[in-house]
PDB file of N, CA and C in Angstrom:
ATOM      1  N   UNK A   1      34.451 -40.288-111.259  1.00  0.00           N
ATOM      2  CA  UNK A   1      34.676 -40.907-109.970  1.00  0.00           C
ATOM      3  C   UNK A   1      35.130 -39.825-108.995  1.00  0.00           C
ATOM      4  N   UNK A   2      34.510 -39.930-107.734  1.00  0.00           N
ATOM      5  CA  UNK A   2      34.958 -39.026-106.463  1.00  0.00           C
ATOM      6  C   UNK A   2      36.123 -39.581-105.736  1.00  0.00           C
ATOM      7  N   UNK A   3      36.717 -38.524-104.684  1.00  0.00           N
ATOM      8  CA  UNK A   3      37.647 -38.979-104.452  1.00  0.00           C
ATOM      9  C   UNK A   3      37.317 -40.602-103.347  1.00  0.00           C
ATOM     10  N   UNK A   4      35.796 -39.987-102.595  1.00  0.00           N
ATOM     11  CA  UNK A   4      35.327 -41.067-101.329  1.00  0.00           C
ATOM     12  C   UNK A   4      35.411 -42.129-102.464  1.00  0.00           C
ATOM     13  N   UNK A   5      34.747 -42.253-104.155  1.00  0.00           N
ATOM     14  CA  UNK A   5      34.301 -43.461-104.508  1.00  0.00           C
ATOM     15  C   UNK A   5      35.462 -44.286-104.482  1.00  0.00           C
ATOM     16  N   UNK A   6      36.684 -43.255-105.230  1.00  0.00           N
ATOM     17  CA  UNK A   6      38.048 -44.094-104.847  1.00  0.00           C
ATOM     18  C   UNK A   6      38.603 -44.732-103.971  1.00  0.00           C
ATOM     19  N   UNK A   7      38.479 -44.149-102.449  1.00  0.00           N
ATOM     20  CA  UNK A   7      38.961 -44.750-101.335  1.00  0.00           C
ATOM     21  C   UNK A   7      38.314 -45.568-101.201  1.00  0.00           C
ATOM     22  N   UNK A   8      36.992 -45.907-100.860  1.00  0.00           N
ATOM     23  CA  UNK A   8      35.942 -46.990-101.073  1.00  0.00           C
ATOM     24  C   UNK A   8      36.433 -48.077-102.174  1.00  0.00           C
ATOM     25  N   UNK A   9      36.994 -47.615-103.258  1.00  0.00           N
ATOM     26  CA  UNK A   9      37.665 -48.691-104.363  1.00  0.00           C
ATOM     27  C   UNK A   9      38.488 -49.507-103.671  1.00  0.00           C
ATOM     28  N   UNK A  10      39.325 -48.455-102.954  1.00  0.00           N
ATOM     29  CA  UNK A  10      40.679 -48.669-103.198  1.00  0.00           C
ATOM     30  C   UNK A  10      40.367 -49.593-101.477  1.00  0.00           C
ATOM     31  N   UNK A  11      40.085 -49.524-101.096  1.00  0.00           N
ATOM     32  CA  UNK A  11      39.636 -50.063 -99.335  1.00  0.00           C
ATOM     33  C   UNK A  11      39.265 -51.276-100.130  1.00  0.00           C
ATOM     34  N   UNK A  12      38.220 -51.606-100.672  1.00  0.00           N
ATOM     35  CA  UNK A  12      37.759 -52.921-101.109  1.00  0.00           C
ATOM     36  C   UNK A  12      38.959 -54.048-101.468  1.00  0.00           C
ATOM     37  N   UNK A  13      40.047 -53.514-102.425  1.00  0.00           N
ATOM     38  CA  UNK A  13      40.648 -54.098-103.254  1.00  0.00           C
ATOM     39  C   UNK A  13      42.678 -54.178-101.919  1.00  0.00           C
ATOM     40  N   UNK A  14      41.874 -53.596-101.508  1.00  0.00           N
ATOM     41  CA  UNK A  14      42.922 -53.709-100.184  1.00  0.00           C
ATOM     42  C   UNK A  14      42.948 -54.882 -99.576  1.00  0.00           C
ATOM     43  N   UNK A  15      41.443 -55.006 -98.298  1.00  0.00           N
ATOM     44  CA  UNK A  15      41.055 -56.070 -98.306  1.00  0.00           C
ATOM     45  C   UNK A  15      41.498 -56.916 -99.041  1.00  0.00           C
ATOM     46  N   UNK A  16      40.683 -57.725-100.654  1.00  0.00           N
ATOM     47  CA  UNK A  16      41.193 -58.621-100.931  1.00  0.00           C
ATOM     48  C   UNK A  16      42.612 -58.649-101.422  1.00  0.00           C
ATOM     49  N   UNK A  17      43.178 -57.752-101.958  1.00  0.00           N
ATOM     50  CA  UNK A  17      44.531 -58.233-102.260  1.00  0.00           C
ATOM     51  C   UNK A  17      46.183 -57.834-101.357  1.00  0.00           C
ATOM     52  N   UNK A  18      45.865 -56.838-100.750  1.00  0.00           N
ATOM     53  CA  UNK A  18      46.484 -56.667 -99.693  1.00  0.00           C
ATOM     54  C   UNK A  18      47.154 -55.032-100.116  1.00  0.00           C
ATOM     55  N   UNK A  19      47.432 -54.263 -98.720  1.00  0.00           N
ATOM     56  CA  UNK A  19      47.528 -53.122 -98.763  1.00  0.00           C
ATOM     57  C   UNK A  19      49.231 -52.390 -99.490  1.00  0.00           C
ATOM     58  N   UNK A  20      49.924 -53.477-100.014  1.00  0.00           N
ATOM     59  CA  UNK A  20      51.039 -53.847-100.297  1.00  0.00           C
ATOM     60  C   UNK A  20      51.419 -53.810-101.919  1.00  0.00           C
ATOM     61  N   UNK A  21      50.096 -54.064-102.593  1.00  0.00           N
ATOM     62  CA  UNK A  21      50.364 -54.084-103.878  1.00  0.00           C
ATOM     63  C   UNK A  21      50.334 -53.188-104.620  1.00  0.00           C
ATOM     64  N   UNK A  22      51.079 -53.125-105.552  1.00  0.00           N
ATOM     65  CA  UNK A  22      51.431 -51.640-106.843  1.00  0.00           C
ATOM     66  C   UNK A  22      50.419 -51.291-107.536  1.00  0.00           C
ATOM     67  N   UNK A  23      50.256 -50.241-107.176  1.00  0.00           N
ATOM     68  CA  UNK A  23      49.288 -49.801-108.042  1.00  0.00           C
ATOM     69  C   UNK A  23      49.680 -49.362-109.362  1.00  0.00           C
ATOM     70  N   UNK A  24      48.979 -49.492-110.557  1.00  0.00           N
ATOM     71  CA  UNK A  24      49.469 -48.798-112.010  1.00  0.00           C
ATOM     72  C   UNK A  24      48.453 -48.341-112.317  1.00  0.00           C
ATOM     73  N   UNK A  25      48.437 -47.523-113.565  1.00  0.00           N
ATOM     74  CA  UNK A  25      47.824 -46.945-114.265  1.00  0.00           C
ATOM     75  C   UNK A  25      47.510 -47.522-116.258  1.00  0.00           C
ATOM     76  N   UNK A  26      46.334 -48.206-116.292  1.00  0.00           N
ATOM     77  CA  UNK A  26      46.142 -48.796-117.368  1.00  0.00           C
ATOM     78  C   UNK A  26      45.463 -47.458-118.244  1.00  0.00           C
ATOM     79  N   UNK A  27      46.515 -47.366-119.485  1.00  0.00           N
ATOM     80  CA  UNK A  27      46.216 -46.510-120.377  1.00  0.00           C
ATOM     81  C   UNK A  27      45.711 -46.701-122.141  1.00  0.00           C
ATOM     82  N   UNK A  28      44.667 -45.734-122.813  1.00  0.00           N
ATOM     83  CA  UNK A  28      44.783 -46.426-123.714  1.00  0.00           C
ATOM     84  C   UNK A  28      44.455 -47.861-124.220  1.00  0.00           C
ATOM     85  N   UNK A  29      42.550 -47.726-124.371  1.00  0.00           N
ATOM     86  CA  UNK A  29      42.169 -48.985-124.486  1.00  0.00           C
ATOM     87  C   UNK A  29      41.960 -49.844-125.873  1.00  0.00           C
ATOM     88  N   UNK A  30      41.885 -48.751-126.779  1.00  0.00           N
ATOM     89  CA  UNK A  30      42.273 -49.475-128.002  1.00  0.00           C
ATOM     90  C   UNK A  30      44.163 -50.465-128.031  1.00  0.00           C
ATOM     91  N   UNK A  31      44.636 -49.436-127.683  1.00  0.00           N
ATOM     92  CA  UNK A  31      45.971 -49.986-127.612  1.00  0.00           C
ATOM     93  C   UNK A  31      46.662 -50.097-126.409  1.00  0.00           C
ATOM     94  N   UNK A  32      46.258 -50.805-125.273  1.00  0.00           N
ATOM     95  CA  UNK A  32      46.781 -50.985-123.918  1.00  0.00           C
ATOM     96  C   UNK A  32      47.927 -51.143-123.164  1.00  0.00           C
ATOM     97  N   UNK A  33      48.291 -49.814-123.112  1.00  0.00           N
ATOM     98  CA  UNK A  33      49.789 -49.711-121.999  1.00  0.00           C
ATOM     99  C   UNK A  33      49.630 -50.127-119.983  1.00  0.00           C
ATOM    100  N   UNK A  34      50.642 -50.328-119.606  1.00  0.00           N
ATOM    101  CA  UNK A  34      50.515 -49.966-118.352  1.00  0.00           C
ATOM    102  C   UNK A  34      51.242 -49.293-117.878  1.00  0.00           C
ATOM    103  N   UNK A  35      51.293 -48.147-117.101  1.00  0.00           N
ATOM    104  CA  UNK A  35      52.007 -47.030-116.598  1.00  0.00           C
ATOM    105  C   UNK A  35      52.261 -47.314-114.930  1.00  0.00           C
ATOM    106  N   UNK A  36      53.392 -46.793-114.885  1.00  0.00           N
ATOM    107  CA  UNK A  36      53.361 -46.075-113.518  1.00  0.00           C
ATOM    108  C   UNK A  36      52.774 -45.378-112.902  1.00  0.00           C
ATOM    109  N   UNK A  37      52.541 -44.664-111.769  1.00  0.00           N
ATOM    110  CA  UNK A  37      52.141 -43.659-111.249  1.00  0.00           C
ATOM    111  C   UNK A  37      53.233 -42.478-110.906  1.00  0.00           C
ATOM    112  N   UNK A  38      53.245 -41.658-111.168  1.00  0.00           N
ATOM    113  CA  UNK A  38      53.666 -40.678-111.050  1.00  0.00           C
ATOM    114  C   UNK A  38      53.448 -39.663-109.792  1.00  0.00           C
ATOM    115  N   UNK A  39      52.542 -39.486-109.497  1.00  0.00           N
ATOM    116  CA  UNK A  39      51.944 -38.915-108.153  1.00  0.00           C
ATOM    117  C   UNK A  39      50.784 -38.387-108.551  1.00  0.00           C
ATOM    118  N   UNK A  40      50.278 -37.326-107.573  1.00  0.00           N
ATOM    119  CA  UNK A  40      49.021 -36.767-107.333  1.00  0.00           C
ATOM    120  C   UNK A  40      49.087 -35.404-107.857  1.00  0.00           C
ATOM    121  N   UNK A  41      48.296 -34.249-108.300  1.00  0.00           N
ATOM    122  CA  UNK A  41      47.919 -33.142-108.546  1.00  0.00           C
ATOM    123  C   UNK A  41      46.622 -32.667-108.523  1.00  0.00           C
ATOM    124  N   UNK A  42      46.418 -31.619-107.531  1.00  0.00           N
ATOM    125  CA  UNK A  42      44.955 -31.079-107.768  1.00  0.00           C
ATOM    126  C   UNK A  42      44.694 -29.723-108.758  1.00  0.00           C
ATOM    127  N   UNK A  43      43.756 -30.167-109.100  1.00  0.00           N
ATOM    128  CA  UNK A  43      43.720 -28.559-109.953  1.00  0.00           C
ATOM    129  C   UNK A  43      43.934 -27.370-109.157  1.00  0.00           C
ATOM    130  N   UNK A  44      43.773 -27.310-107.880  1.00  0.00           N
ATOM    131  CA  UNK A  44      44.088 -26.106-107.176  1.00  0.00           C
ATOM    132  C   UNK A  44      45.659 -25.903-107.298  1.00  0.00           C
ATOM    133  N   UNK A  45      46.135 -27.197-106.643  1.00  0.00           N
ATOM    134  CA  UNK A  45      47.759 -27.010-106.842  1.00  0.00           C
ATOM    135  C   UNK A  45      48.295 -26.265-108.210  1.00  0.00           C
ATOM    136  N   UNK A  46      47.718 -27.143-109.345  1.00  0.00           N
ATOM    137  CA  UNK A  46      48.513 -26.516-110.150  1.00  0.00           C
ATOM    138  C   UNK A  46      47.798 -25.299-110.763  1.00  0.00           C
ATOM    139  N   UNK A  47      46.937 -24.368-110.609  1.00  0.00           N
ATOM    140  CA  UNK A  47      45.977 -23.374-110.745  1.00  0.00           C
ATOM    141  C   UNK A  47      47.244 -22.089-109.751  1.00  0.00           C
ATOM    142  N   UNK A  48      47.556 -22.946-108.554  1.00  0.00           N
ATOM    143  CA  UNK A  48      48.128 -22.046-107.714  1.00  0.00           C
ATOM    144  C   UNK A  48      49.618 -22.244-108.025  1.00  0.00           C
ATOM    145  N   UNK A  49      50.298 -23.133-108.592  1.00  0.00           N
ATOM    146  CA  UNK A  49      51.745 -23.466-108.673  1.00  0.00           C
ATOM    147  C   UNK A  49      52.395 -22.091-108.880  1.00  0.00           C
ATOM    148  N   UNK A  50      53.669 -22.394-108.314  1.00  0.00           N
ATOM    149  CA  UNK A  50      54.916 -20.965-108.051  1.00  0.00           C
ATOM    150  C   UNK A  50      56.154 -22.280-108.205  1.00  0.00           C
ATOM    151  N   UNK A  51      56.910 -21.869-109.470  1.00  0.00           N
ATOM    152  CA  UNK A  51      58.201 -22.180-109.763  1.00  0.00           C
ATOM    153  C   UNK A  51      59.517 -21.839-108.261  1.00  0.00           C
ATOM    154  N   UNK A  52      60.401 -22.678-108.434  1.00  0.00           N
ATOM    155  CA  UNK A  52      61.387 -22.503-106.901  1.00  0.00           C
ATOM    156  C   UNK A  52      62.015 -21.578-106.871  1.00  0.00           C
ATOM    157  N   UNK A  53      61.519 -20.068-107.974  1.00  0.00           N
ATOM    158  CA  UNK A  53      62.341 -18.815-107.785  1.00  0.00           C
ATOM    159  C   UNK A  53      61.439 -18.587-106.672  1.00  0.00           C
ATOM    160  N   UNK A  54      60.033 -19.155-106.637  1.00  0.00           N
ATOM    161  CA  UNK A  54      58.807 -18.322-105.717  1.00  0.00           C
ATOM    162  C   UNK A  54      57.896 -17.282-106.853  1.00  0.00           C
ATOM    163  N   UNK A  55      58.124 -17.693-107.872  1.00  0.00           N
ATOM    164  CA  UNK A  55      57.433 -17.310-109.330  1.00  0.00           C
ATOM    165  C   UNK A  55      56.416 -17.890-109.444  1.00  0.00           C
ATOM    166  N   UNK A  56      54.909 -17.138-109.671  1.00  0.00           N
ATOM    167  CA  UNK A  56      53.841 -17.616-110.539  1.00  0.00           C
ATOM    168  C   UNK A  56      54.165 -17.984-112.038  1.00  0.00           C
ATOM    169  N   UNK A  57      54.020 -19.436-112.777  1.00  0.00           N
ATOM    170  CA  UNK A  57      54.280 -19.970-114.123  1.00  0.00           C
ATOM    171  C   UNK A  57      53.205 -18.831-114.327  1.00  0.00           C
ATOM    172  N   UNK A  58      54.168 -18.263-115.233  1.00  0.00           N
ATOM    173  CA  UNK A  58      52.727 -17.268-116.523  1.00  0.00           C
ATOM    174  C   UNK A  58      52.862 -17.758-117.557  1.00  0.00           C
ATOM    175  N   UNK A  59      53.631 -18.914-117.723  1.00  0.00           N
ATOM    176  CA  UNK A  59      54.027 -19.295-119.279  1.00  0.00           C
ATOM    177  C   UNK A  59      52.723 -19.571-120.276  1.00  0.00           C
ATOM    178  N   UNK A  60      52.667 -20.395-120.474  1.00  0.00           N
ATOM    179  CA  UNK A  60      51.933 -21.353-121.616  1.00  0.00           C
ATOM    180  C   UNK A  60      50.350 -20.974-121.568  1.00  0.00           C
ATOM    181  N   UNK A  61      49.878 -21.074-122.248  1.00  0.00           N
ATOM    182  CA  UNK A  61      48.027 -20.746-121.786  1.00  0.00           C
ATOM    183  C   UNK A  61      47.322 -22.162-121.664  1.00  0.00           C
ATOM    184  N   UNK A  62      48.101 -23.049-121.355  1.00  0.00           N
ATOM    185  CA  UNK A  62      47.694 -24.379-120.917  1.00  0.00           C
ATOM    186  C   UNK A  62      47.546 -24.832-119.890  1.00  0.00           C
ATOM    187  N   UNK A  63      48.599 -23.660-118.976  1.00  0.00           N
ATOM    188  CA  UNK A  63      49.108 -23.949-117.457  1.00  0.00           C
ATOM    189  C   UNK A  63      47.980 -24.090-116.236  1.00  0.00           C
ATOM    190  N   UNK A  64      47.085 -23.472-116.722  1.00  0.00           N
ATOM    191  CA  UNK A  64      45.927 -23.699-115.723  1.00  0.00           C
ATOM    192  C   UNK A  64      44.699 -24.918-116.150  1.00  0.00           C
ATOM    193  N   UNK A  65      44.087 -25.129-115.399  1.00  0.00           N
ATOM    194  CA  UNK A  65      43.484 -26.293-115.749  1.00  0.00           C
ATOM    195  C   UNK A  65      41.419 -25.277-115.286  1.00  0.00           C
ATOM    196  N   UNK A  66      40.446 -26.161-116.113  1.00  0.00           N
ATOM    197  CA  UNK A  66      39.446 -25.595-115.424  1.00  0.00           C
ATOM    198  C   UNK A  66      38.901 -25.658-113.840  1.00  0.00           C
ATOM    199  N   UNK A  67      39.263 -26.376-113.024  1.00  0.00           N
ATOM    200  CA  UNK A  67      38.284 -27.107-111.780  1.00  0.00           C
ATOM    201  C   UNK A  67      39.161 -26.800-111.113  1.00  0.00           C
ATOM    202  N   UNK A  68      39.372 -26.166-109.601  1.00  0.00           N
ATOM    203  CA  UNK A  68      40.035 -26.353-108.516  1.00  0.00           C
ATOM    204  C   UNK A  68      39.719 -28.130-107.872  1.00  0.00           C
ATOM    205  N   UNK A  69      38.797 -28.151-108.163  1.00  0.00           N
ATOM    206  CA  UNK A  69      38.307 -29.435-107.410  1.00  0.00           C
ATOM    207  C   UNK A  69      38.385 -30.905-107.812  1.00  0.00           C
ATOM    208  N   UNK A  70      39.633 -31.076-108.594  1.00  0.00           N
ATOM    209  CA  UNK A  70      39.256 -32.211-109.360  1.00  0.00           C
ATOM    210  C   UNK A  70      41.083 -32.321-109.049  1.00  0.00           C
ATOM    211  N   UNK A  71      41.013 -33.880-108.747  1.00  0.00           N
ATOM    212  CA  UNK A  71      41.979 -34.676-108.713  1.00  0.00           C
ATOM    213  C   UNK A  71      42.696 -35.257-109.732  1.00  0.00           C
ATOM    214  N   UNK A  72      44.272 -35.255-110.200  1.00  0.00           N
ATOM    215  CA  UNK A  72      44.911 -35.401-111.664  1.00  0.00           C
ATOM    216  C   UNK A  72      45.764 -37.079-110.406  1.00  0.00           C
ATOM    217  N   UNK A  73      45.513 -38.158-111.466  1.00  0.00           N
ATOM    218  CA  UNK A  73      46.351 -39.262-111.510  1.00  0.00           C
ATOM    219  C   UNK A  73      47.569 -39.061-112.316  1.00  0.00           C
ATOM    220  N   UNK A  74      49.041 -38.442-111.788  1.00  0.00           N
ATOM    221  CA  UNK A  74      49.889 -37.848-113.449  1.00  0.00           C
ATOM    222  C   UNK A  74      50.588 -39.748-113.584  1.00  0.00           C
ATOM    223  N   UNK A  75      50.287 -39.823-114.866  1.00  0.00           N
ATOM    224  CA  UNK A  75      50.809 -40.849-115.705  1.00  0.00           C
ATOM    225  C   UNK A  75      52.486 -40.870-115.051  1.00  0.00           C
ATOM    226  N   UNK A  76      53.033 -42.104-114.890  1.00  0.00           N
ATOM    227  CA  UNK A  76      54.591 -41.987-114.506  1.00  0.00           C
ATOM    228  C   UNK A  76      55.257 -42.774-116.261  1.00  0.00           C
ATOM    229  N   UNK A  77      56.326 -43.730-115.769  1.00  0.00           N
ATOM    230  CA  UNK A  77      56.538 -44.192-117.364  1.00  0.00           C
ATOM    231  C   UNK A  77      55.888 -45.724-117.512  1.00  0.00           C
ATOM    232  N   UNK A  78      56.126 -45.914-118.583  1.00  0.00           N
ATOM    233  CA  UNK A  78      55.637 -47.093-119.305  1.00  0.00           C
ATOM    234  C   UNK A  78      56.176 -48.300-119.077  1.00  0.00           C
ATOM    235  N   UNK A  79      55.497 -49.241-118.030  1.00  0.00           N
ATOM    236  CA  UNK A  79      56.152 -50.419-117.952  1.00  0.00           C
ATOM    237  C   UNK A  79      55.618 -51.638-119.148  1.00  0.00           C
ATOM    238  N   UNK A  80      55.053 -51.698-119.637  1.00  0.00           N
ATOM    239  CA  UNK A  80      54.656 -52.157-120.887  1.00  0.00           C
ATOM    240  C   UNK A  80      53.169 -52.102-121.502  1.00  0.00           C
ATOM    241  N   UNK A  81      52.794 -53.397-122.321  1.00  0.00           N
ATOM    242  CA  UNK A  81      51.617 -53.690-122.861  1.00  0.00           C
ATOM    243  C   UNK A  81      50.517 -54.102-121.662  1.00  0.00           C
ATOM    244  N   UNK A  82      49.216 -53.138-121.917  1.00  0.00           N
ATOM    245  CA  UNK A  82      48.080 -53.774-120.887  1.00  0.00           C
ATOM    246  C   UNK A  82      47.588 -54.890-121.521  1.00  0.00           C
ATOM    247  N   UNK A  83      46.461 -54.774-121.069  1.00  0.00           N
ATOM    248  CA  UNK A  83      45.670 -55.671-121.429  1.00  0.00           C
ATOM    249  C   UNK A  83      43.791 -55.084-121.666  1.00  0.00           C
ATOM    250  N   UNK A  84      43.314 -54.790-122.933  1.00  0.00           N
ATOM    251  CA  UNK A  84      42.220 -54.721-123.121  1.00  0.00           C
ATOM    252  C   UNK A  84      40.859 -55.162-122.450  1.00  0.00           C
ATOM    253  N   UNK A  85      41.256 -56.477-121.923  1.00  0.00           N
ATOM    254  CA  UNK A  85      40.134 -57.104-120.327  1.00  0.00           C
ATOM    255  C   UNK A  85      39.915 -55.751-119.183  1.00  0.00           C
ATOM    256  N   UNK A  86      41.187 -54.990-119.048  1.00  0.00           N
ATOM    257  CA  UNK A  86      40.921 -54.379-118.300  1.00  0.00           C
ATOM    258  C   UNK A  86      39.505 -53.251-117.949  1.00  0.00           C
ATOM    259  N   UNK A  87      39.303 -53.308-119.036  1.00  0.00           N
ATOM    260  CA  UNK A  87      38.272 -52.294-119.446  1.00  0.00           C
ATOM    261  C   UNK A  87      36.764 -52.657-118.907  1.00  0.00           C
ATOM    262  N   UNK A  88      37.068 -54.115-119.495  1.00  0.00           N
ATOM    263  CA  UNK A  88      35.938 -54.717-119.130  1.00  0.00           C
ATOM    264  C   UNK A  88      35.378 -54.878-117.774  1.00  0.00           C
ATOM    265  N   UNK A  89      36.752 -55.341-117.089  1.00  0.00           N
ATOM    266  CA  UNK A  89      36.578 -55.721-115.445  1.00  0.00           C
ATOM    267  C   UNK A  89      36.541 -54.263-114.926  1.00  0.00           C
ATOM    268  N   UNK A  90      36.864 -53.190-115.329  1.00  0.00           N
ATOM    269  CA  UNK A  90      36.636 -52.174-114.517  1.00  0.00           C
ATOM    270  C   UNK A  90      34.993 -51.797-114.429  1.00  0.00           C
ATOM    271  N   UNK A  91      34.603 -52.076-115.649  1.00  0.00           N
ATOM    272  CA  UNK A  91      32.957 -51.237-116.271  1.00  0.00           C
ATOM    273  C   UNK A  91      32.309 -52.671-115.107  1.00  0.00           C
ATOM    274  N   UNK A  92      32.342 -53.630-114.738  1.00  0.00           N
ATOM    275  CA  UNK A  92      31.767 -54.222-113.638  1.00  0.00           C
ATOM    276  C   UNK A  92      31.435 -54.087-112.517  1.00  0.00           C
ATOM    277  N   UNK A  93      32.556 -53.173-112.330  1.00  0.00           N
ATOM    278  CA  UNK A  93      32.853 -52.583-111.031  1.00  0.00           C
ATOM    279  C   UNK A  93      31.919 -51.678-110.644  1.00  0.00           C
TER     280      UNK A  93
END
């Protein structure tokens, strides 16, 4: 999914349900959680991230991601059990 297809999602579902409602994050479709949102990350951001000394992370060899161009949904915490339908009603979409 692009970011336009999202806004286009997300515009539709505005409309009908109103611009007001929480968004979550359904995880895990064998075993269905629902998450928070956490915020946004682009691969550039974190490709480019500098720790608050003003430090490039050289740590981990994980720290970079492949794509500048690709948008991260970061998972927030676990407000409980999803629901497996979800899957379904999304692939409709």
């Amino acid at each position: 999914m692009t970011i336009d297809e999202l806004i286009g999602r997300l515009g539709e579902y505005r409309d009908e349900i109103g611009g007001d409602a929480e968004v979550r994050l359904m995880t895990q479709q064998n075993w269905p959680f629902e998450n928070s949102i956490y915020g946004l990350a682009s691969g550039l951001e974190i490709n480019d991230y500098v720790d608050d000394d003003g430090e490039a992370d050289e740590g981990d060899d994980d720290d970079d991601v492949a794509e500048d161009a690709v948008l991260f949904i970061v998972e927030g915490r676990q407000l409980g059990y999803g629901t497996k339908r979800a899957w379904d009603v999304a692939r409709g979409n």
